[in-house]
C-alpha atoms as a PDB file:
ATOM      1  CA  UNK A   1      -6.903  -3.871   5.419  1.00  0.00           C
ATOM      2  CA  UNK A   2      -8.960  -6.176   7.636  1.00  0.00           C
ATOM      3  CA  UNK A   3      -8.527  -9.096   5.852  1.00  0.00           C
ATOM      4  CA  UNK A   4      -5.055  -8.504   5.728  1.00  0.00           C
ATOM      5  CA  UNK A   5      -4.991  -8.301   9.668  1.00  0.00           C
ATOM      6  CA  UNK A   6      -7.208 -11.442   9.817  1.00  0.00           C
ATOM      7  CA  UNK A   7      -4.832 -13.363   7.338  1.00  0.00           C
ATOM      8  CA  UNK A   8      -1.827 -12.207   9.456  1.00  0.00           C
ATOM      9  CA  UNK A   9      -3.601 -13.605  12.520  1.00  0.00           C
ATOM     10  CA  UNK A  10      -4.554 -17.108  10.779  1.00  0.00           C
ATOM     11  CA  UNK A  11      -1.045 -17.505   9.723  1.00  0.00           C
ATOM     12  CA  UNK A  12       0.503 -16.919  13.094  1.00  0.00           C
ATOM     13  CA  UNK A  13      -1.895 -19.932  14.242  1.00  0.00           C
ATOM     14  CA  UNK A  14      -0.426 -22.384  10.987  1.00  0.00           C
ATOM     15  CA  UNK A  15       2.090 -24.114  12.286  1.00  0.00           C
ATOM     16  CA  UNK A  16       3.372 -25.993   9.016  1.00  0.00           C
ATOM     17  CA  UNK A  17       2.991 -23.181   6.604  1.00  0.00           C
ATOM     18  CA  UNK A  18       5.766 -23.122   3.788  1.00  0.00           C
ATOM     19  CA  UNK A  19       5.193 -19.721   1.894  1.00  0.00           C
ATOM     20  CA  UNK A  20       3.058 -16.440   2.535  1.00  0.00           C
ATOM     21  CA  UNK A  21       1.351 -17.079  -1.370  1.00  0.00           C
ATOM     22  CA  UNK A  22       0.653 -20.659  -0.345  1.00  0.00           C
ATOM     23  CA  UNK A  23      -1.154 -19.356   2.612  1.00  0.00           C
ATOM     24  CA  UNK A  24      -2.937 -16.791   0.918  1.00  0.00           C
ATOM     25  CA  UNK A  25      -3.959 -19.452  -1.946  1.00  0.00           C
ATOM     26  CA  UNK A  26      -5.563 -21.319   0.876  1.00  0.00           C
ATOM     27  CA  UNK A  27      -7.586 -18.437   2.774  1.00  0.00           C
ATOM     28  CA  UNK A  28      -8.060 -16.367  -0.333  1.00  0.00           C
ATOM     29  CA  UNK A  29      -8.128 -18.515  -3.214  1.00  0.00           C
ATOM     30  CA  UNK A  30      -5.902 -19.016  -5.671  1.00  0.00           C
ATOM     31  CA  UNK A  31      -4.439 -16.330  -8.719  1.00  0.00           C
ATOM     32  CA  UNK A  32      -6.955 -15.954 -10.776  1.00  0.00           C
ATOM     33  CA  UNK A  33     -10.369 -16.227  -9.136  1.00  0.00           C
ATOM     34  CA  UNK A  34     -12.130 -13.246  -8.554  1.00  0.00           C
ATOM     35  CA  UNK A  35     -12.050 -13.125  -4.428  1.00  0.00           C
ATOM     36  CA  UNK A  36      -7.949 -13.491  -4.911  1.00  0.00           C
ATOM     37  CA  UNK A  37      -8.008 -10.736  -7.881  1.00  0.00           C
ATOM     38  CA  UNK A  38     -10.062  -8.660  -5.494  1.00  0.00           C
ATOM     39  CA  UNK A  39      -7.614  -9.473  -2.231  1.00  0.00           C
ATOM     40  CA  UNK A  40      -4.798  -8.268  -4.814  1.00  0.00           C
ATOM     41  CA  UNK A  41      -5.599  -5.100  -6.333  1.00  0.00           C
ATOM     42  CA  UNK A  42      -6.683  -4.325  -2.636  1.00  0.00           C
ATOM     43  CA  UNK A  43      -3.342  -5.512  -1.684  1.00  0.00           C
ATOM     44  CA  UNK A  44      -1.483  -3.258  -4.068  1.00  0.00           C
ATOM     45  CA  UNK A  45      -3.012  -0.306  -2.527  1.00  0.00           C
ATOM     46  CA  UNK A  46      -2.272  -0.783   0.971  1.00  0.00           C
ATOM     47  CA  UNK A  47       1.442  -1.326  -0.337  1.00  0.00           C
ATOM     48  CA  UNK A  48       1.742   1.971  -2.109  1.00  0.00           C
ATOM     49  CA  UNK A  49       0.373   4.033   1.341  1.00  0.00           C
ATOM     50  CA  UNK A  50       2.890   1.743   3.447  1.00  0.00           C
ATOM     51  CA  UNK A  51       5.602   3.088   0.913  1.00  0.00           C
ATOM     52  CA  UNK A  52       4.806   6.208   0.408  1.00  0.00           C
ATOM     53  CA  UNK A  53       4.395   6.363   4.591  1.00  0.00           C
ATOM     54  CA  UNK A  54       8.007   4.486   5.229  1.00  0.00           C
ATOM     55  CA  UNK A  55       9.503   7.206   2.289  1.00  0.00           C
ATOM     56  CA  UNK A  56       8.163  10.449   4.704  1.00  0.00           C
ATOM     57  CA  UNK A  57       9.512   9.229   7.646  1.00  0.00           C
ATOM     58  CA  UNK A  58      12.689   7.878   6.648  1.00  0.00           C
ATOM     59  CA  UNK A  59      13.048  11.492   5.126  1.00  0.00           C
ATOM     60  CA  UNK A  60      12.081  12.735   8.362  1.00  0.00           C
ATOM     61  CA  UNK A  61       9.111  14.504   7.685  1.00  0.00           C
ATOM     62  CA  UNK A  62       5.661  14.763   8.994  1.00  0.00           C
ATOM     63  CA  UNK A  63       2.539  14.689   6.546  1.00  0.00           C
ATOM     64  CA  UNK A  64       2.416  18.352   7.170  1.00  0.00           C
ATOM     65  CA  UNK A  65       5.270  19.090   5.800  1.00  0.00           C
ATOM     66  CA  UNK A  66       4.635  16.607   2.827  1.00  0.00           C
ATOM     67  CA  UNK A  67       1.146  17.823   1.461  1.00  0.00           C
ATOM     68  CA  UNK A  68       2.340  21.356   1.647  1.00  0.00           C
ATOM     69  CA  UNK A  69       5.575  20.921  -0.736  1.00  0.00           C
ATOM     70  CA  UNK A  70       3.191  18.900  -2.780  1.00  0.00           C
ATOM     71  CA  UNK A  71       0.252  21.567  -3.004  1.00  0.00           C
ATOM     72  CA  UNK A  72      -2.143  19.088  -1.342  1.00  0.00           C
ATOM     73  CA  UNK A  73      -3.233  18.766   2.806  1.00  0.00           C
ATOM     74  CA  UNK A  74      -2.186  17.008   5.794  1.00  0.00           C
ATOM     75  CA  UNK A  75      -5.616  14.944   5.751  1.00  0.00           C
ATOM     76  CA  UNK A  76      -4.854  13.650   1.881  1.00  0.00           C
ATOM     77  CA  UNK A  77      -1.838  12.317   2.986  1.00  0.00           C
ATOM     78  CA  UNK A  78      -3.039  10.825   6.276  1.00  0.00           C
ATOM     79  CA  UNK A  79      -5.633   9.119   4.322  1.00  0.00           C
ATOM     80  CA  UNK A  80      -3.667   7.600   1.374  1.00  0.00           C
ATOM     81  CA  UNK A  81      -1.346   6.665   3.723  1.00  0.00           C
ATOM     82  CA  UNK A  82      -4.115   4.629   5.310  1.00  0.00           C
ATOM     83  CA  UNK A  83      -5.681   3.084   2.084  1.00  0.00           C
ATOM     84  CA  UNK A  84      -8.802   5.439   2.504  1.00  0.00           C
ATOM     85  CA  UNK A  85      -8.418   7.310  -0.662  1.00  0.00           C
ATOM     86  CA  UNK A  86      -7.793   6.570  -4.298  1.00  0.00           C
ATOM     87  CA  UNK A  87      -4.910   8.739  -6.119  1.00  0.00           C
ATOM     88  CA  UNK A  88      -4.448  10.263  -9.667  1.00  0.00           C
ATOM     89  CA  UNK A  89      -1.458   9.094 -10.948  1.00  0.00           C
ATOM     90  CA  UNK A  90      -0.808  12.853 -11.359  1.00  0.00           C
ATOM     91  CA  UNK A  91      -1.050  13.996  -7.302  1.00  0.00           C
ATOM     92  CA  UNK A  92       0.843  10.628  -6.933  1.00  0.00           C
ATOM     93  CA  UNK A  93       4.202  11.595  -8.917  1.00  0.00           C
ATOM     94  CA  UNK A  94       3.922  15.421  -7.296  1.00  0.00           C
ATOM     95  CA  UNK A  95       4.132  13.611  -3.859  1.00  0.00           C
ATOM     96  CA  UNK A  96       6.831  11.544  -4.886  1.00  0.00           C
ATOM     97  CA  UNK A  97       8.828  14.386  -6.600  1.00  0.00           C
ATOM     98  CA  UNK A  98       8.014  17.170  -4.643  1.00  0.00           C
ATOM     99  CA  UNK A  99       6.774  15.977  -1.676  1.00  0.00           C
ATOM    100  CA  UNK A 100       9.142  13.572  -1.021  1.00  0.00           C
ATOM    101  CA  UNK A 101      11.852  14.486  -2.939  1.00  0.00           C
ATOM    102  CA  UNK A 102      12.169  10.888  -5.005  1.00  0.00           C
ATOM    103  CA  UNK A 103      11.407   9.460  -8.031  1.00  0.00           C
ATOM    104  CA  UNK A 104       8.641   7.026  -8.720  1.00  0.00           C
ATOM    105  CA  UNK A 105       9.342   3.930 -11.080  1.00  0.00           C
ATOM    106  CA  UNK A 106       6.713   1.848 -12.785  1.00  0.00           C
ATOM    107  CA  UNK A 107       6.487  -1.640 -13.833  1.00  0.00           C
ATOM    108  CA  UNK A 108       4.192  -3.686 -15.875  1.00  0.00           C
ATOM    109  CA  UNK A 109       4.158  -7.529 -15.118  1.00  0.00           C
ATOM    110  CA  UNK A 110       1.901 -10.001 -17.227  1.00  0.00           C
END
């Protein structure tokens, strides 16, 4: 999450950026290399918290109310929601369904 923020700050000081990956390319490194595989799997995970976050309160609901229709606690969700905690894919779809009342879809891209 901090090199997110850091990246965020560097590109606000780019003035002739064209693209979010090209900037990442250059701070990161580009696809493939490990630092850039790293950056993306870490990536992925703040992404699921910020949607799973966005999801509760667009449904109006505090984290609360969330881990108890889901059978887990108000500091579970306050931590996956801040990319402290890894998830079973089980817990994950009980959130989801439960929880939040939705449906969670999975892709796999090659």
């Amino acid at each position: 999450m901090k090199k997110l923020k850091k990246l965020k700050g560097n590109m606000m000081k780019k003035k002739n950026l064209t693209s979010l990956n090209e900037f990442i390319d250059e701070e990161v490194g580009p696809k493939g290399t490990k630092k850039r595989d790293e950056f993306d799997k870490g990536f992925e995970a703040f992404k699921l918290g910020v949607l799973i976050q966005q999801a509760r309160q667009e449904k109006g609901l505090t984290q609360e109310q969330v881990a108890e229709l889901s059978g887990t606690n108000k500091s579970y969700i306050s931590k996956l929601e801040k990319d402290l905690k890894d998830i079973r894919f089980s817990t994950l779809q009980r959130i989801i369904s439960e929880g939040l009342g939705g449906h969670l879809e999975i892709s796999i891209k090659l």
